[in-house]
N, C-alpha and C. Protein backbone atom coordinates (compact mmCIF):
# COMPACT_ATOMS: atom_id res chain seq x y z
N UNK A 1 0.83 -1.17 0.00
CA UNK A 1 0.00 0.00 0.00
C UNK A 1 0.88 1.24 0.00
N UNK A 2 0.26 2.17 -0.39
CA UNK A 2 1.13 3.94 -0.74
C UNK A 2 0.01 4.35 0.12
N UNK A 3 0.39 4.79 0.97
CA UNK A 3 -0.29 6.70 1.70
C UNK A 3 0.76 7.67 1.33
N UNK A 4 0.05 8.47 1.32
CA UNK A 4 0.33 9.77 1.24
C UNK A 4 -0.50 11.24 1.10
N UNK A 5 -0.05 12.13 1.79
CA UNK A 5 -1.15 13.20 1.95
C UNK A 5 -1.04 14.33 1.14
N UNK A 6 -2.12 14.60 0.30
CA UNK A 6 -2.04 16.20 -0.54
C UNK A 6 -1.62 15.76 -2.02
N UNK A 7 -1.78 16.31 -2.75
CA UNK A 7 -1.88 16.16 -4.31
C UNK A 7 -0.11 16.31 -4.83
N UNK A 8 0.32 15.56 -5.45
CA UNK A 8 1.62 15.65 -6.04
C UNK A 8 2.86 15.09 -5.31
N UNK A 9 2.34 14.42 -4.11
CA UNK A 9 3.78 13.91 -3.70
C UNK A 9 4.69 12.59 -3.81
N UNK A 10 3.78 12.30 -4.85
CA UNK A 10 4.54 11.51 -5.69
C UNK A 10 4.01 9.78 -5.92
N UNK A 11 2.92 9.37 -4.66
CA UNK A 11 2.24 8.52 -5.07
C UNK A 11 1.85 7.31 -5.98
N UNK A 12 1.40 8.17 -7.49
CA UNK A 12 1.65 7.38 -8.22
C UNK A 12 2.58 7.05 -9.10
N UNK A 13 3.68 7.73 -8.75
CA UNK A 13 4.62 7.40 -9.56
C UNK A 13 5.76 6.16 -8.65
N UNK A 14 5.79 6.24 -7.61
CA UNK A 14 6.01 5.30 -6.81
C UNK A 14 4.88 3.77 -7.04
N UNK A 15 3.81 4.48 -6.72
CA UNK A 15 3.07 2.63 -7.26
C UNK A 15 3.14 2.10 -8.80
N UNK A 16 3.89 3.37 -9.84
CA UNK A 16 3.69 2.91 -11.10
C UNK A 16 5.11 1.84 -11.01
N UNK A 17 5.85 2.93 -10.17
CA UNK A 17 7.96 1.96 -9.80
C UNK A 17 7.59 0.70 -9.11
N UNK A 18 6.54 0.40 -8.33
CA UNK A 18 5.92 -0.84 -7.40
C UNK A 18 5.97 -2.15 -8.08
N UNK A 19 4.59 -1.26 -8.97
CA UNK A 19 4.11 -2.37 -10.13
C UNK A 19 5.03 -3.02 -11.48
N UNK A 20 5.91 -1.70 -11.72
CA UNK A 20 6.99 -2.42 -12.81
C UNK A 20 7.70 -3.40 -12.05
N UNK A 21 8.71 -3.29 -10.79
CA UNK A 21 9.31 -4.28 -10.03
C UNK A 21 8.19 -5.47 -9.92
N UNK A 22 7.70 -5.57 -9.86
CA UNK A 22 6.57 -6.51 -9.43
C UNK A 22 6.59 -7.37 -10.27
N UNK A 23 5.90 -6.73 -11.45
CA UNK A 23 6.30 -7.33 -12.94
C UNK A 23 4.58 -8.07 -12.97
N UNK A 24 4.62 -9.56 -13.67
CA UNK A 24 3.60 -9.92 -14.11
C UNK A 24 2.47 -10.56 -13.05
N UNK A 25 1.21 -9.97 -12.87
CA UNK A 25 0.80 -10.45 -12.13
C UNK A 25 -0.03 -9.13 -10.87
N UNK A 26 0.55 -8.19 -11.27
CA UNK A 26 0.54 -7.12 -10.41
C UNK A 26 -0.72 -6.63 -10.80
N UNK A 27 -1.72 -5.88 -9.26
CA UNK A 27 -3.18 -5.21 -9.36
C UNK A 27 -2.72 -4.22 -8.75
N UNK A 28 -3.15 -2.92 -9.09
CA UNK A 28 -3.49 -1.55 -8.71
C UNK A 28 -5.12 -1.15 -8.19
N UNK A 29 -5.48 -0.87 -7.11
CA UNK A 29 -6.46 0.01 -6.52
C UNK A 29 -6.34 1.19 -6.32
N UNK A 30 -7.28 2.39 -7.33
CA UNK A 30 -7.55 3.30 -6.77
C UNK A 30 -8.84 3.51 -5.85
N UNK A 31 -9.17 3.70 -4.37
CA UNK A 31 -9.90 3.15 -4.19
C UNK A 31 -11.16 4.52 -4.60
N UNK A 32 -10.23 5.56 -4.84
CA UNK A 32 -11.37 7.22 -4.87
C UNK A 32 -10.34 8.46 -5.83
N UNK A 33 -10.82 8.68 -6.73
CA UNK A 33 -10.33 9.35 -7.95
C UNK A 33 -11.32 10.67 -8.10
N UNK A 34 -10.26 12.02 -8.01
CA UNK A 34 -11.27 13.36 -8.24
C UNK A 34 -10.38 13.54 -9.49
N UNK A 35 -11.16 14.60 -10.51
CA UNK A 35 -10.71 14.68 -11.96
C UNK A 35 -10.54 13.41 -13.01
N UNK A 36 -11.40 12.81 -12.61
CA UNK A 36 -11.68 11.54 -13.62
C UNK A 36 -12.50 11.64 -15.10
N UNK A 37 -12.75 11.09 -15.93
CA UNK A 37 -11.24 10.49 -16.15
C UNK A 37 -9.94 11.43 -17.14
N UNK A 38 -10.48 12.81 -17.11
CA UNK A 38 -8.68 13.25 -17.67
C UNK A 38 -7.35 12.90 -16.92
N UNK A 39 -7.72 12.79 -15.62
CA UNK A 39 -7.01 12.54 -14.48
C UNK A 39 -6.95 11.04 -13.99
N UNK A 40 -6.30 9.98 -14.05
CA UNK A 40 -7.02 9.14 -13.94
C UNK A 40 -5.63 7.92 -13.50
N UNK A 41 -5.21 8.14 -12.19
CA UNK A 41 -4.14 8.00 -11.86
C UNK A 41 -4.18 6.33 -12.15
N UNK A 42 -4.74 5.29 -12.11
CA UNK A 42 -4.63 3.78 -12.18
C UNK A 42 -4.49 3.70 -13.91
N UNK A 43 -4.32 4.72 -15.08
CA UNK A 43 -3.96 4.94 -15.79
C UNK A 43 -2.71 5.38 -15.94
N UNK A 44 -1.96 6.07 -15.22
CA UNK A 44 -0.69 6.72 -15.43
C UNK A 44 -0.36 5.42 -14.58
N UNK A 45 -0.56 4.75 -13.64
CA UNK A 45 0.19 3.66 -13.32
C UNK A 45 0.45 2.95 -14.53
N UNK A 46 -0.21 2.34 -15.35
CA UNK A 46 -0.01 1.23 -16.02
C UNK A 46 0.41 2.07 -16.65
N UNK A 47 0.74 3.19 -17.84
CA UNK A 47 1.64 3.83 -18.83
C UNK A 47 2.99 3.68 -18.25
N UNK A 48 2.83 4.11 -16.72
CA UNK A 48 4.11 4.49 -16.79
C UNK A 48 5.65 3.28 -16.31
N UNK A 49 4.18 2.13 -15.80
CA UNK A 49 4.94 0.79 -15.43
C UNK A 49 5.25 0.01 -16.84
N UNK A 50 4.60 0.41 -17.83
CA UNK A 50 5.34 -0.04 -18.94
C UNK A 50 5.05 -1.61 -19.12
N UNK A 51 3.71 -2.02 -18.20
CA UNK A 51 3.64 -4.02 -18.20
C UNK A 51 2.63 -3.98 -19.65
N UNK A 52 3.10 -5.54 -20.31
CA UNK A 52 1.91 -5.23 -21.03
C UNK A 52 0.59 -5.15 -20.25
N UNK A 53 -0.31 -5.18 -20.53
CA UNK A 53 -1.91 -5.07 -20.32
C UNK A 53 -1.93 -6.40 -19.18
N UNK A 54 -1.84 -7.74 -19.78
CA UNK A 54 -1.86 -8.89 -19.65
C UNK A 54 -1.67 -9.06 -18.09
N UNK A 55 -0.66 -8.69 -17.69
CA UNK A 55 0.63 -8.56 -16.54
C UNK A 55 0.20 -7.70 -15.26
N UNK A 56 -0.82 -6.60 -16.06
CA UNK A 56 -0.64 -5.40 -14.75
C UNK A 56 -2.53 -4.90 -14.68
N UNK A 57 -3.25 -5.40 -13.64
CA UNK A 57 -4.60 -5.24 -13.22
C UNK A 57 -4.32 -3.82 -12.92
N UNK A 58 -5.49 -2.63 -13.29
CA UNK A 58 -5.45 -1.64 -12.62
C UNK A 58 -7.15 -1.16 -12.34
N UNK A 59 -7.83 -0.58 -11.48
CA UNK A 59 -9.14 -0.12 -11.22
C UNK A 59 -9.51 0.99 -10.79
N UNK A 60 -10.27 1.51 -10.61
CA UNK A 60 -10.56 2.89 -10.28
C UNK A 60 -12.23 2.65 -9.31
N UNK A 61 -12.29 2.39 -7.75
CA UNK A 61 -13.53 2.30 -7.42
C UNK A 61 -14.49 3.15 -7.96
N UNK A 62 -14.40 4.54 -7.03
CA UNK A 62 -15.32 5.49 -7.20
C UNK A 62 -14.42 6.55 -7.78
N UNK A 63 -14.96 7.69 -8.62
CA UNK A 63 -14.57 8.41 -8.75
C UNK A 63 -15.08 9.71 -9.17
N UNK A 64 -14.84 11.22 -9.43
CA UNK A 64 -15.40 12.21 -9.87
C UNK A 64 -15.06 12.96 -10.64
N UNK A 65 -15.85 13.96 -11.12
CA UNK A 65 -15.05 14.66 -12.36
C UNK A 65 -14.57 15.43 -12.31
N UNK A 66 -15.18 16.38 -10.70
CA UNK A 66 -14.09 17.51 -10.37
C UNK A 66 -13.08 17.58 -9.70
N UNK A 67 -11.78 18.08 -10.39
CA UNK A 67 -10.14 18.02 -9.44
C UNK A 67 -10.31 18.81 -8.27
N UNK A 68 -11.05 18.48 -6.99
CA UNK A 68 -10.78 19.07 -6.16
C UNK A 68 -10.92 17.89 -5.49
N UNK A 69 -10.47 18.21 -3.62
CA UNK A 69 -10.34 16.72 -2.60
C UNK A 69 -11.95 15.89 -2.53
N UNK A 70 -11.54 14.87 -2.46
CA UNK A 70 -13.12 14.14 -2.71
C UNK A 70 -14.21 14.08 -2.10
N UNK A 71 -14.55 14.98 -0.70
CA UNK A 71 -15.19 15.35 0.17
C UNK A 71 -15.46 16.24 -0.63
N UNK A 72 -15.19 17.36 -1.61
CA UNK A 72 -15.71 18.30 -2.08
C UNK A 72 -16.18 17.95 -2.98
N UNK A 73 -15.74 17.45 -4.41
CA UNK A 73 -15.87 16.97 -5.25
C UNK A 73 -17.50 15.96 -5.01
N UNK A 74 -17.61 15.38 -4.09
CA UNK A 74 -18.75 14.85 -3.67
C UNK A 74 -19.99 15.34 -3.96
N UNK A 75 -19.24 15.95 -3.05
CA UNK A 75 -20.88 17.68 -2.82
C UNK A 75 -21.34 17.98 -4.03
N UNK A 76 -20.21 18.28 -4.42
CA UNK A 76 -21.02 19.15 -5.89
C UNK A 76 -21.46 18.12 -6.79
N UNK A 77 -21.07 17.47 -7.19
CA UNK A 77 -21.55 16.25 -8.00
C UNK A 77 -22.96 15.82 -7.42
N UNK A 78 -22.79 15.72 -5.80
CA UNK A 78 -24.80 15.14 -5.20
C UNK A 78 -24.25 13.35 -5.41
N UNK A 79 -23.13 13.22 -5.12
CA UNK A 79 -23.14 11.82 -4.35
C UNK A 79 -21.66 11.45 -4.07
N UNK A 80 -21.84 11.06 -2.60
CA UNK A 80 -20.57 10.45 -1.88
C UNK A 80 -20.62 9.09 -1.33
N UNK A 81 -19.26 8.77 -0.84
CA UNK A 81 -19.03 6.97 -0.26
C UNK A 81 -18.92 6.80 0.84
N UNK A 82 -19.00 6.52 2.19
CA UNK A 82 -18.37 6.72 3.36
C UNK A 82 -17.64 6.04 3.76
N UNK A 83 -16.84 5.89 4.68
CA UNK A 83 -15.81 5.26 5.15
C UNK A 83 -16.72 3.85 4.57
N UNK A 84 -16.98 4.01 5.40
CA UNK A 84 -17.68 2.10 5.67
C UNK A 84 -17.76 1.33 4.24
N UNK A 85 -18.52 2.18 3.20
CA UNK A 85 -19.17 1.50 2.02
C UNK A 85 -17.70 1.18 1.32
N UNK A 86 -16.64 2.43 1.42
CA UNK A 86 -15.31 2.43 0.31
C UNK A 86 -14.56 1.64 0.98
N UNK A 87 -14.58 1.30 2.58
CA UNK A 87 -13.63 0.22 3.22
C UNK A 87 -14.26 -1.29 2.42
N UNK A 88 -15.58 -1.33 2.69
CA UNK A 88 -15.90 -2.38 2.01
C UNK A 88 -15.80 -2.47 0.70
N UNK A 89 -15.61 -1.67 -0.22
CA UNK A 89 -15.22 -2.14 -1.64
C UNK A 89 -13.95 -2.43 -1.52
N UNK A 90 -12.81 -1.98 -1.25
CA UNK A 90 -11.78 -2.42 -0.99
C UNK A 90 -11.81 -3.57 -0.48
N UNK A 91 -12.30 -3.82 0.41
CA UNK A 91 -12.03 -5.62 1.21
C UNK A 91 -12.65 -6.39 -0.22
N UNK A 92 -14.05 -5.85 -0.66
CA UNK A 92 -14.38 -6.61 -1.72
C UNK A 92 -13.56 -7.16 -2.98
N UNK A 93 -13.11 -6.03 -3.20
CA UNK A 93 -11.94 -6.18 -4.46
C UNK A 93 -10.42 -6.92 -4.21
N UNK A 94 -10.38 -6.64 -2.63
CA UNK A 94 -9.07 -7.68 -2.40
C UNK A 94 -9.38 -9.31 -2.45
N UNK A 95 -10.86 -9.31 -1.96
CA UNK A 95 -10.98 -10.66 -1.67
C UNK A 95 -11.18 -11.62 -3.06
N UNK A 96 -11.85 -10.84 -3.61
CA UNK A 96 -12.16 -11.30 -5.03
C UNK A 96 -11.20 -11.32 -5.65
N UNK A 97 -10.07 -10.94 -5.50
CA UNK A 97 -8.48 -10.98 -6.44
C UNK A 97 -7.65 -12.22 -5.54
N UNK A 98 -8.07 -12.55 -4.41
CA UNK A 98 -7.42 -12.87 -3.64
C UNK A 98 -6.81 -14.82 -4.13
């Protein structure tokens, strides 16, 4: 897993370096995406890990269209996830890969 707090610190370019080491076989979760999809970071993972297609799973749970933090982005759009529902897609999507 990558944490990290605030826009640009480097994130996905670290899980894109993850997933190339990794090599074949490798899944990416985004579990919440604002500026989707011009923005569309489980995309710049796989460009920039360079796997074919085949090799490298990537997803995008929820996501929105406006680039702002996703508590905002919510609002304005008129629909959000809460802890609980996005913890559980995550467990969902691990288990089902599992």
């Amino acid at each position: 897993m990558v944490w990290g707090a605030n826009t640009d610190v480097g994130k996905t370019l670290i899980s894109a370096g993850m997933c190339r080491t990794a090599g074949a076989g490798t899944r990416y979760l985004k579990p919440a995406q604002t500026g989707y999809p011009p923005d569309s970071d489980a995309e710049t993972v796989r460009r920039l890990a360079a796997l074919p297609e085949r090799h490298l799973e990537v997803e995008t749970l929820h996501a929105w269209r406006d680039p702002v933090s996703p508590h905002l982005a919510a609002r304005r759009e008129g629909w959000s996830v809460d802890d609980d529902a996005l913890a559980a897609g995550i467990e969902g999507w691990l288990r089902g890969r599992a």
